[in-house]
Protein backbone atom coordinates (compact mmCIF):
# COMPACT_ATOMS: atom_id res chain seq x y z
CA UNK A 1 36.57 -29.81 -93.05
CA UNK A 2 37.94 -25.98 -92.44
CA UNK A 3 37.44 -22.79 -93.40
CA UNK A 4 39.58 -19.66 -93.45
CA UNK A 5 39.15 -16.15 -93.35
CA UNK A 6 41.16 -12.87 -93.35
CA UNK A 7 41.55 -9.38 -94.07
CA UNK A 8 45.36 -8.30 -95.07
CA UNK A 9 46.61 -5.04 -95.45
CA UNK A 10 50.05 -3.83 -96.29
CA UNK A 11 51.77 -0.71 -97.04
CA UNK A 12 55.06 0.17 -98.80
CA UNK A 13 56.45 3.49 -98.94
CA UNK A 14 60.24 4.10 -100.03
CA UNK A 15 61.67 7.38 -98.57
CA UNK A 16 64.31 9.80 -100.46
CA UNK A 17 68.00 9.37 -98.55
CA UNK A 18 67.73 5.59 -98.73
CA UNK A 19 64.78 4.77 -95.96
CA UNK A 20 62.05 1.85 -97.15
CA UNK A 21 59.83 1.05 -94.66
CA UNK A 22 56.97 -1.76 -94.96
CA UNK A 23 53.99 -2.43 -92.90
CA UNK A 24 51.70 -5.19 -92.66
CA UNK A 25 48.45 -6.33 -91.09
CA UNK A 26 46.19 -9.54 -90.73
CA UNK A 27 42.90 -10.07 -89.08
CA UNK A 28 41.86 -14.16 -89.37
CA UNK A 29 40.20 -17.00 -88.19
CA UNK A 30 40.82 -20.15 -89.25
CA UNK A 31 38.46 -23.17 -88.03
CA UNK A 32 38.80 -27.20 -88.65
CA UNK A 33 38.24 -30.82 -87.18
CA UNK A 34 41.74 -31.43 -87.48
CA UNK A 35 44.64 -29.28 -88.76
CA UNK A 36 46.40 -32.26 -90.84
CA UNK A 37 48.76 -35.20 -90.93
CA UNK A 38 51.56 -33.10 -89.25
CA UNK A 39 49.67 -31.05 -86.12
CA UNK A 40 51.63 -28.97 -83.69
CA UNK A 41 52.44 -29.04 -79.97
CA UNK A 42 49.12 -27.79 -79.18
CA UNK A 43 47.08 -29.62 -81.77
CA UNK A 44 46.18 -33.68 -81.68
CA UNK A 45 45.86 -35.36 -85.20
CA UNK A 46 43.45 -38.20 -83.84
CA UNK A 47 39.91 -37.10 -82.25
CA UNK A 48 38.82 -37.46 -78.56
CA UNK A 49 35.67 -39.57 -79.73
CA UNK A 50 36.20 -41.05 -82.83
CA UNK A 51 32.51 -41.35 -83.23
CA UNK A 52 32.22 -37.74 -83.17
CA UNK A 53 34.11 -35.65 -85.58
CA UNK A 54 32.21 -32.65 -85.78
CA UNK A 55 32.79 -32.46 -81.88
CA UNK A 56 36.06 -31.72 -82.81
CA UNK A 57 35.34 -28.55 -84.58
CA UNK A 58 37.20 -25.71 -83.33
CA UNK A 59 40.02 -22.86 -83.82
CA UNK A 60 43.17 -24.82 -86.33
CA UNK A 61 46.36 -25.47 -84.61
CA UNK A 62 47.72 -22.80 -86.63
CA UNK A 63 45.22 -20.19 -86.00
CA UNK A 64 46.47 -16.73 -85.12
CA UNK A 65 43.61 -13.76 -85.23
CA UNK A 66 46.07 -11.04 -85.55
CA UNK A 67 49.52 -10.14 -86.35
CA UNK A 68 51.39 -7.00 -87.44
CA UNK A 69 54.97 -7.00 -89.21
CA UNK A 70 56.76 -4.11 -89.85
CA UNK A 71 60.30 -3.42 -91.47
CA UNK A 72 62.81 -0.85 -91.62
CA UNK A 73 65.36 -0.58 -94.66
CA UNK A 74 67.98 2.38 -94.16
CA UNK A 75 70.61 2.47 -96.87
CA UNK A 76 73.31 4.77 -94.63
CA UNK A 77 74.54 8.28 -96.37
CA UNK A 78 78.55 6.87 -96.38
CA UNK A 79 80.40 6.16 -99.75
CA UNK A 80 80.57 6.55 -103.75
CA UNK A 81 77.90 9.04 -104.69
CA UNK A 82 76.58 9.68 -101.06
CA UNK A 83 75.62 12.42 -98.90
CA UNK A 84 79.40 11.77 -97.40
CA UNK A 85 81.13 11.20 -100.62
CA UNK A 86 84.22 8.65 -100.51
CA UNK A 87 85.85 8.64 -103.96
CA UNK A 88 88.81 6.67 -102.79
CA UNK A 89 88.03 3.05 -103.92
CA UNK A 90 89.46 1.41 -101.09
CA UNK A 91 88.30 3.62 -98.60
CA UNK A 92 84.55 3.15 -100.40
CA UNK A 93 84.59 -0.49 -100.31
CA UNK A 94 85.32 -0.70 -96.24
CA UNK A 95 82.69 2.26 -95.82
CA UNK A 96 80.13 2.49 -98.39
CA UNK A 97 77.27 0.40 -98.77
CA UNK A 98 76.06 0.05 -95.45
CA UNK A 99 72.55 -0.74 -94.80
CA UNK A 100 70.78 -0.99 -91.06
CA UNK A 101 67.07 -2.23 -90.35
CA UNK A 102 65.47 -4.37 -88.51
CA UNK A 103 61.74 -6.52 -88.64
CA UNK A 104 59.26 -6.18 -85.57
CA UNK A 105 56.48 -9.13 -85.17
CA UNK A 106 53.58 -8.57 -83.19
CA UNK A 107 50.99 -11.75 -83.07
CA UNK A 108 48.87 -12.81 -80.76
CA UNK A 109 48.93 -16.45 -79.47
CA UNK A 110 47.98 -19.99 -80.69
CA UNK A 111 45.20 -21.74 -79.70
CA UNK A 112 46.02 -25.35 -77.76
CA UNK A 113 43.80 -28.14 -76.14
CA UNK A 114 44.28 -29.24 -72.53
CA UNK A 115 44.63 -32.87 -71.99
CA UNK A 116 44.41 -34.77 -69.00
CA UNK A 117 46.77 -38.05 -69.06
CA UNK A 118 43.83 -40.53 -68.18
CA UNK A 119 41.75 -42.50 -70.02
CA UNK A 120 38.49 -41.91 -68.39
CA UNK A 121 36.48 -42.53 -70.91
CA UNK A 122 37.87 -46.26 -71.14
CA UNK A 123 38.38 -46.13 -74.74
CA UNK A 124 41.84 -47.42 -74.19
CA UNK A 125 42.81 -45.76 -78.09
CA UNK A 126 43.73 -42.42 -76.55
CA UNK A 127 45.97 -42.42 -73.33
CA UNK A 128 44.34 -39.16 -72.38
CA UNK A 129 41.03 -36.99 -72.50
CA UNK A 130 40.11 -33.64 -72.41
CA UNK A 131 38.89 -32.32 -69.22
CA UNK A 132 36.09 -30.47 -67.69
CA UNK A 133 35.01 -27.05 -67.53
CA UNK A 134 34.30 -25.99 -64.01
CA UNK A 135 32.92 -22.26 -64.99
CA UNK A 136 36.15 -20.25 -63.32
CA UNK A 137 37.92 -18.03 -65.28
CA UNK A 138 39.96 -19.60 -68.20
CA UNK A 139 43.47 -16.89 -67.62
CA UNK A 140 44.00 -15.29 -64.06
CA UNK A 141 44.53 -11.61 -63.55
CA UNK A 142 48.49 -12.17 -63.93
CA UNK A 143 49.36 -14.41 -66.25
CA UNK A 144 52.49 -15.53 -66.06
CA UNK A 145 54.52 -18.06 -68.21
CA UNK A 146 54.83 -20.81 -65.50
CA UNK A 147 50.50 -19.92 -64.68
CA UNK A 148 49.73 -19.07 -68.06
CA UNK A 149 46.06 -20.53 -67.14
CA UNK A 150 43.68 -21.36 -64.05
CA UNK A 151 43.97 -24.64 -63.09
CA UNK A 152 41.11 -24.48 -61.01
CA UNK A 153 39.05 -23.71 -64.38
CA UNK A 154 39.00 -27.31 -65.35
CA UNK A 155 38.59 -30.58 -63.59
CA UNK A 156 38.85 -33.69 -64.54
CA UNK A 157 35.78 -35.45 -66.22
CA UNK A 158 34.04 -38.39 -64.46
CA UNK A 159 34.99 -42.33 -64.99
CA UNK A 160 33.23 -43.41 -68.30
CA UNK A 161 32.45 -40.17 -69.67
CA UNK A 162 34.20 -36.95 -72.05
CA UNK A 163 35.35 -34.23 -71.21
CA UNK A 164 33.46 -31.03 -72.15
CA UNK A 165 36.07 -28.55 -72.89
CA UNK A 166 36.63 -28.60 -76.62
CA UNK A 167 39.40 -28.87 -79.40
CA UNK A 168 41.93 -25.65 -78.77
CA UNK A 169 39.80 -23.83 -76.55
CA UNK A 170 42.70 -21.85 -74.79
CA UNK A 171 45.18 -19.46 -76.32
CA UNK A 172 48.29 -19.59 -75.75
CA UNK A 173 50.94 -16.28 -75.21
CA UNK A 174 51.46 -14.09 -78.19
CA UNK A 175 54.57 -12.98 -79.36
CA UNK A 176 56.76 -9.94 -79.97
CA UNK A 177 60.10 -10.26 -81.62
CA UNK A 178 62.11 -7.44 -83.10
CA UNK A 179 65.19 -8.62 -85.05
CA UNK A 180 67.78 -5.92 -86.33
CA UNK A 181 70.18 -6.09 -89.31
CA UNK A 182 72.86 -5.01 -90.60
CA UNK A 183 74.86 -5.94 -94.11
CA UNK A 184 76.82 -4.24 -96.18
CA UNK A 185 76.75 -4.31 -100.91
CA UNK A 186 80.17 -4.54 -102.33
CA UNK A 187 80.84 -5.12 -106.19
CA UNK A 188 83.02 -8.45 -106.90
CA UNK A 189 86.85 -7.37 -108.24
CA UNK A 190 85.60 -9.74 -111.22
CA UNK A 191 82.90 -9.63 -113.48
CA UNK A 192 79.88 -11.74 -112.39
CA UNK A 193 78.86 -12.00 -116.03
């Protein structure tokens, strides 16, 4: 049982002197009892209490609420029919058709579920449960990627009984990745037909 939602915007806009750039948003929330036969790292395909599914309910394993990409195409002003005209064929085929960019992702994290490896429930069908919440604050001041979360937020749950922190209640580090590029067009010396 899930349910998806989302708001997407994108913008293209393609500059004279060889400069595309493209722009993209989403705003989502995407909320399940399991996120399928395949979960992540963060995500468990088999319930705490099996006699609960709905318990279960929570973000998806695959959940991310926002991310921005953005690209940068620059065709560079060197060769055959450029700004800095090369009419020498050899010359244009080392020089000309040059293009630079890059791609910058911004996303915030995925959600995950904290396990402890106990079975204190005595179910003996999971070899772990989720803990407890003790009220503390989820993420100290200064996260950090070794203390990404307070320890002291969670304890574990008593012999014979669940845990009460639910299915990915804690969200993991977002990323930011910037790739550059750079490749070059060249026609083939034959015809490609």
């Amino acid at each position: 049982n899930a349910n998806y939602n989302a708001l997407s915007i994108k913008a293209t806009r393609r500059f004279s002197q060889g400069l595309s750039v493209i722009g993209s948003y989403t705003w989502s929330k995407s909320i399940d009892d399991t996120s399928g036969v395949r979960p992540g790292p963060s995500d468990f395909l088999y319930p705490e209490n099996s006699d609960c599914i709905e318990c279960e309910r929570g973000l998806s394993g695959f959940d991310v609420r926002h991310r921005v990409v953005s690209s940068v195409l620059y065709d560079l002003p060197v060769g055959k029919g450029r700004l800095l005209n090369v009419d020498n064929k050899a010359l244009n085929g080392i020089v000309g058709g040059w293009q630079a960019g890059g791609i910058l992702t911004l996303q915030t994290g995925v959600p995950g579920s904290l396990m402890v490896l106990v079975d204190n429930a005595g179910t003996t069908v999971a070899s772990s449960d989720r803990p407890n919440a003790t009220g503390a604050p989820i993420y100290p001041d200064n996260p950090t990627p070794s203390r990404w979360i307070n320890l002291n937020a969670f304890a574990e749950a008593p012999q014979g009984s669940w845990g009460n922190v639910g299915r990915n209640t804690i969200e993991g580090p977002g990323i930011a990745n910037l790739d550059a590029e750079i490749h070059k067009e060249f026609l083939m010396p034959y015809r490609e037909g």
